[in-house]
Protein backbone atom coordinates (compact mmCIF):
# COMPACT_ATOMS: atom_id res chain seq x y z
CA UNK A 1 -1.00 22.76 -0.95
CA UNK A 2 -1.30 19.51 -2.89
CA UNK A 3 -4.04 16.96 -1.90
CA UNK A 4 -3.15 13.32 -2.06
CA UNK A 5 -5.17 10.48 -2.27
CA UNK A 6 -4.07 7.40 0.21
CA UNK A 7 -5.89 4.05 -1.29
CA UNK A 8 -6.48 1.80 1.81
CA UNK A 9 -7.53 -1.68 2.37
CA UNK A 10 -11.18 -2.50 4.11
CA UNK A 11 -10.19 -5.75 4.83
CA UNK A 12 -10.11 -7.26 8.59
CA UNK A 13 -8.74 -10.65 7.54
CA UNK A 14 -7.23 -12.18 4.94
CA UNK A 15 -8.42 -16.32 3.75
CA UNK A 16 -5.24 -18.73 4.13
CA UNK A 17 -4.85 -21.60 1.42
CA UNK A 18 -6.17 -24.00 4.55
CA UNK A 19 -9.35 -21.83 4.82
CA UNK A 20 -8.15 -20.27 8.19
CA UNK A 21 -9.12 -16.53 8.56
CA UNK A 22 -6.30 -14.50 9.41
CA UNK A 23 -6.51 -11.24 10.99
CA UNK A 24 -5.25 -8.84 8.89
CA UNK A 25 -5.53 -5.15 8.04
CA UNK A 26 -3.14 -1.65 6.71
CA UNK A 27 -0.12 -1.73 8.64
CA UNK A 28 0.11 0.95 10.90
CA UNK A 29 3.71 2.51 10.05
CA UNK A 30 2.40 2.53 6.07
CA UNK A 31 -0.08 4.70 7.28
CA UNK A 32 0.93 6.87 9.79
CA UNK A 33 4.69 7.81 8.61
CA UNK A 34 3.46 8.87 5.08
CA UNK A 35 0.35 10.42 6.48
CA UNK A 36 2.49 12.72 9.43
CA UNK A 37 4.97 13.44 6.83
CA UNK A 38 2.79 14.70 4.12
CA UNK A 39 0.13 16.71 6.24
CA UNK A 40 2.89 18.05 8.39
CA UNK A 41 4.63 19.71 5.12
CA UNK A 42 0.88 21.50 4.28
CA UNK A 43 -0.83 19.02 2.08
CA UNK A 44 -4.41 17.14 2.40
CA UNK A 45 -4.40 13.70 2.33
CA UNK A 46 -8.35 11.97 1.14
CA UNK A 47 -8.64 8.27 2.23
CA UNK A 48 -10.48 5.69 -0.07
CA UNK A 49 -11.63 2.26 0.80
CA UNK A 50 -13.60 -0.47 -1.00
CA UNK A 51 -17.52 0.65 -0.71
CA UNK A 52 -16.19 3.10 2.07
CA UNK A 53 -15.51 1.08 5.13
CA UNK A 54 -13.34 2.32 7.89
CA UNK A 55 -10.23 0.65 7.57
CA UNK A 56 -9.05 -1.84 10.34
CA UNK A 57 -5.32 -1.20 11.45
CA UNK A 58 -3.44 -4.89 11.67
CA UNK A 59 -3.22 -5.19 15.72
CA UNK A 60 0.39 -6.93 14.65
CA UNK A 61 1.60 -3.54 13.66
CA UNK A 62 1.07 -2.02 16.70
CA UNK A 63 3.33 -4.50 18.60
CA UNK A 64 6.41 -2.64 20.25
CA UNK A 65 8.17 -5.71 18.90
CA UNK A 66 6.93 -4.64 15.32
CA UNK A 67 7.02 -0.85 15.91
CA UNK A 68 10.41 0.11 17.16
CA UNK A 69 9.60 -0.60 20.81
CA UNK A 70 7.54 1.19 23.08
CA UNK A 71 7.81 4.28 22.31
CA UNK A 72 6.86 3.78 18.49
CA UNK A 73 3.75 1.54 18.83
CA UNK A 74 2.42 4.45 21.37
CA UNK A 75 3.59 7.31 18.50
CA UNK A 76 2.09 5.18 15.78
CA UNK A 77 -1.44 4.89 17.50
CA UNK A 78 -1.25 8.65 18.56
CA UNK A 79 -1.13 9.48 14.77
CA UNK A 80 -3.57 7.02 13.56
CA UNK A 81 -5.98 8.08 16.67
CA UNK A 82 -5.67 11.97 15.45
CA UNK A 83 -6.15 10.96 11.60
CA UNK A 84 -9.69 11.85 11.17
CA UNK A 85 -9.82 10.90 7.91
CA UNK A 86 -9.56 7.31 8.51
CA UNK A 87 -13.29 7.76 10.08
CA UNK A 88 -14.83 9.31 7.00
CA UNK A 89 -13.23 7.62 4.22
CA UNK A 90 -14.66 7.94 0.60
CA UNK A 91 -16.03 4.91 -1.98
CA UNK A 92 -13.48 3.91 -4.11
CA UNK A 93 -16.04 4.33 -6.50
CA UNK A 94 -16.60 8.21 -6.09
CA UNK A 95 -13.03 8.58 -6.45
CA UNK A 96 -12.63 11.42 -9.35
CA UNK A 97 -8.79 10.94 -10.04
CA UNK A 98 -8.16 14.79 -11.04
CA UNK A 99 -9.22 16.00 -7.99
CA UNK A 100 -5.55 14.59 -6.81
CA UNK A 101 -1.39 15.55 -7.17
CA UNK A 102 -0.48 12.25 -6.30
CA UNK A 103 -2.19 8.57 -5.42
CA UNK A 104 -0.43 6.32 -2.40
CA UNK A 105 -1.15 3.33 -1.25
CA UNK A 106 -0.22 1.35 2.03
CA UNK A 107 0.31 -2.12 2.70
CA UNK A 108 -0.53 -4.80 5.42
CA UNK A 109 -1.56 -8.11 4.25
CA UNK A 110 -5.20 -5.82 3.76
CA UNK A 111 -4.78 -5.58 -0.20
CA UNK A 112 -3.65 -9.51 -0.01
CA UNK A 113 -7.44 -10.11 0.57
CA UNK A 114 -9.55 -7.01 -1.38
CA UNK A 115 -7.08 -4.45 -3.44
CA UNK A 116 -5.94 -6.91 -5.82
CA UNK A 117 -9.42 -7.92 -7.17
CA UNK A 118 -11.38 -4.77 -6.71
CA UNK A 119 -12.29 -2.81 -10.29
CA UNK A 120 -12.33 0.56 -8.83
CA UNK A 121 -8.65 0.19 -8.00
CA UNK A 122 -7.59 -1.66 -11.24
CA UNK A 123 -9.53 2.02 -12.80
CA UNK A 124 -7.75 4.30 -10.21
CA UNK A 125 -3.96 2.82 -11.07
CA UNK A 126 -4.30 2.55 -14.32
CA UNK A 127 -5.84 6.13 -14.95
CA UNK A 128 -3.17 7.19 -12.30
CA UNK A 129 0.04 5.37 -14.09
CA UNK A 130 -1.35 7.20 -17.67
CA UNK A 131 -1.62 10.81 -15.96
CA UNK A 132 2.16 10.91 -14.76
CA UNK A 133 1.49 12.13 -11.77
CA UNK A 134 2.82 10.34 -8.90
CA UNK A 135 1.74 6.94 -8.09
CA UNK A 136 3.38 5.55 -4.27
CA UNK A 137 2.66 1.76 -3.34
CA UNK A 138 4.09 -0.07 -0.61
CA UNK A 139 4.82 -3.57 0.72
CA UNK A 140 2.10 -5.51 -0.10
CA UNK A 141 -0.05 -2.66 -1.63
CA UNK A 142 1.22 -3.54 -4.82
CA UNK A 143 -1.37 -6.37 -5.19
CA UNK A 144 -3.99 -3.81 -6.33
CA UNK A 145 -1.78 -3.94 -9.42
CA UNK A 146 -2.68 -7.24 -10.16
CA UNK A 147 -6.32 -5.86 -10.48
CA UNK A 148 -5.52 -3.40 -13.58
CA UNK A 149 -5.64 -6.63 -15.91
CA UNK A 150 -8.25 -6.64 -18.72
CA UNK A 151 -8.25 -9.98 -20.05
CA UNK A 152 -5.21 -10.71 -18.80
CA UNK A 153 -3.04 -7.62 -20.22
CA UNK A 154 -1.68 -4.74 -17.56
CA UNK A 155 -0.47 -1.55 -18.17
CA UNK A 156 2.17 -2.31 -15.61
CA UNK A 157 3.79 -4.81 -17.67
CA UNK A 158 7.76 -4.16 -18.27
CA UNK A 159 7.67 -1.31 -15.12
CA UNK A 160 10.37 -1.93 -12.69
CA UNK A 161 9.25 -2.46 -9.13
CA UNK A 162 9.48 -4.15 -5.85
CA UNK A 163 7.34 -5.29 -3.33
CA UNK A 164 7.38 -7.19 0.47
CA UNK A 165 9.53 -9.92 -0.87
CA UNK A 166 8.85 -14.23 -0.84
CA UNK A 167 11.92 -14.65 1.14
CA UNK A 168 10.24 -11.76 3.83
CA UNK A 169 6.87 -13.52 3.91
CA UNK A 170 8.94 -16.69 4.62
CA UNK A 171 10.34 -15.09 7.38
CA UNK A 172 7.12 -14.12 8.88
CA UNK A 173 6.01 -17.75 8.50
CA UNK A 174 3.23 -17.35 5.81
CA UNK A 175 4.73 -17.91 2.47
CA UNK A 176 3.59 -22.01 3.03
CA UNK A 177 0.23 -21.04 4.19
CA UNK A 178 -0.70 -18.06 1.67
CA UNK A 179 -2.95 -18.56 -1.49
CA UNK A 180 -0.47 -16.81 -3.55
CA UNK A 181 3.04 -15.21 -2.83
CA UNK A 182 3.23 -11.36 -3.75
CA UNK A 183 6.71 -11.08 -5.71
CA UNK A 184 5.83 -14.28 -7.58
CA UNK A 185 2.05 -13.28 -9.84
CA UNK A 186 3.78 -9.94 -9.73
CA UNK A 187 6.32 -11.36 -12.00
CA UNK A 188 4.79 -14.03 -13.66
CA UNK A 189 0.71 -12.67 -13.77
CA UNK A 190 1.72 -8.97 -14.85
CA UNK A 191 5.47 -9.43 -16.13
CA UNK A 192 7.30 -6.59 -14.39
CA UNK A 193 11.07 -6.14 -13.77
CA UNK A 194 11.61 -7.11 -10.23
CA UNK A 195 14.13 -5.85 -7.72
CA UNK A 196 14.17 -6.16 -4.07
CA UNK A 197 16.98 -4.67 -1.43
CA UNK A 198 17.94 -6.44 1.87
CA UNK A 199 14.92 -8.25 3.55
CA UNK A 200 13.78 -5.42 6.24
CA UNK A 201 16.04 -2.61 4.74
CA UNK A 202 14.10 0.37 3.17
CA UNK A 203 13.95 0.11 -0.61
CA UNK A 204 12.61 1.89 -3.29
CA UNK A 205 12.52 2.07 -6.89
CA UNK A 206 11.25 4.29 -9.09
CA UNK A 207 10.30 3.93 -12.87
CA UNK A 208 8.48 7.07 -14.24
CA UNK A 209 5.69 8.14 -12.30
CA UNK A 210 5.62 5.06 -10.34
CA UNK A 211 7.55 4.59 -7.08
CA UNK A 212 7.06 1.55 -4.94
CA UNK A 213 8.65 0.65 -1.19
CA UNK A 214 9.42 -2.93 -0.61
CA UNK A 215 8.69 -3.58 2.99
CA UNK A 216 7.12 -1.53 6.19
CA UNK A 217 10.61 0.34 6.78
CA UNK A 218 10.34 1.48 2.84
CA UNK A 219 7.21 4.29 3.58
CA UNK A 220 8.89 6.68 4.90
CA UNK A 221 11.40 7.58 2.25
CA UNK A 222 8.39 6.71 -0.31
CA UNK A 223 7.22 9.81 1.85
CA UNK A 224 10.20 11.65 1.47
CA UNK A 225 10.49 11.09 -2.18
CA UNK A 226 6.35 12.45 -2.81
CA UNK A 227 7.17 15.64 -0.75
CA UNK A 228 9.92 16.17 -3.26
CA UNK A 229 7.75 15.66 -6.38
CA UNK A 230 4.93 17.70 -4.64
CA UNK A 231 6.88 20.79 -4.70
């Protein structure tokens, strides 16, 4: 049985370039299709959070519009209801990285507001990325990587990745109102190679140990591809 670390957002809301507060949060599929898949094949998955809070699930996620219909927004809260560890989650800070087979980390416009400044995660990636051992991100989780620069240098630099896309923010009406657009400082604040499929298709790309998804509908084969390198 491996034990995997999922990296999780605190935030509840996420501070437009106007000032507005917008109500934000993990996205639910992020969560709960990597988090059925994994435990379901035998492994432990550990939650972290910034200073420990209980993460807040985006309300938007759990739309049927956003979840598949119906059916999917009730499956989706079923699995986040039964995920205990989501109650109990540890300090970033007490986070001892070799305790772990592999480090994932969910998206949601959460990470938008506290991943990509927080020090603990800037530590946890960048110790991560050096062990080889698998490192997931999806969507907009790959802000936290914008918080392993040390006066202004990244160990991410040159990787290839992708990420929830400008053109897919556009589309979801925020890309005028954010602070800063994701794919954007990913390319010009850290200097990766950037890549992106079809806006809403599941994409992934994988450069060493690193694998990243590019939008909501990318976790679960970021899933699949972790329960292969588990094995």
């Amino acid at each position: 049985m491996a034990k995997v670390l999922f990296v999780v957002s605190g935030a509840t809301y996420w501070v437009l370039k106007d000032g507005t507060r917008y109500a934000t949060g993990y996205w639910a599929e992020e969560f709960a299709a990597p988090y059925k898949a994994i435990t379901e094949a035998g492994h432990q998955v550990v939650v972290a959070t910034p200073n420990g809070v209980t993460p807040n699930v985006d309300m938007m996620s759990l739309r049927p519009s956003m979840a598949g219909g119906e059916q999917g927004a009730l499956e989706l809260e079923e699995i986040i209801r039964s995920a205990e560890v989501m109650r109990r989650p540890l300090q970033l800070s007490d986070v001892r990285l070799e305790d772990y087979d592999a480090v994932y980390l969910p998206g949601g416009h959460g990470p938008m507001s506290d991943l990509w400044l927080d020090a603990d995660v800037g530590r946890i990636l960048t110790a991560q990325l050096a062990s080889g051992k698998p490192l997931a991100i999806v969507c907009h989780a790959p802000a936290s990587i914008l918080a392993t620069r040390i006066h202004g240098k990244s160990p991410f630099t040159g990787y290839r990745i992708t990420c929830f896309t400008d053109e897919e923010e556009e589309a979801v009406g925020l890309a005028s109102r954010a602070p800063w657009l994701l794919e954007t400082e990913l390319k010009e604040k850290i200097g990766v190679e950037f890549s992106r499929g079809e806006k809403w298709k599941p994409y992934m790309v994988e450069d060493h140990n690193l694998i990243t998804g590019q939008n909501p509908a990318s976790a679960a084969i970021l899933a699949e591809r972790l329960l292969v390198l588990l094995k």
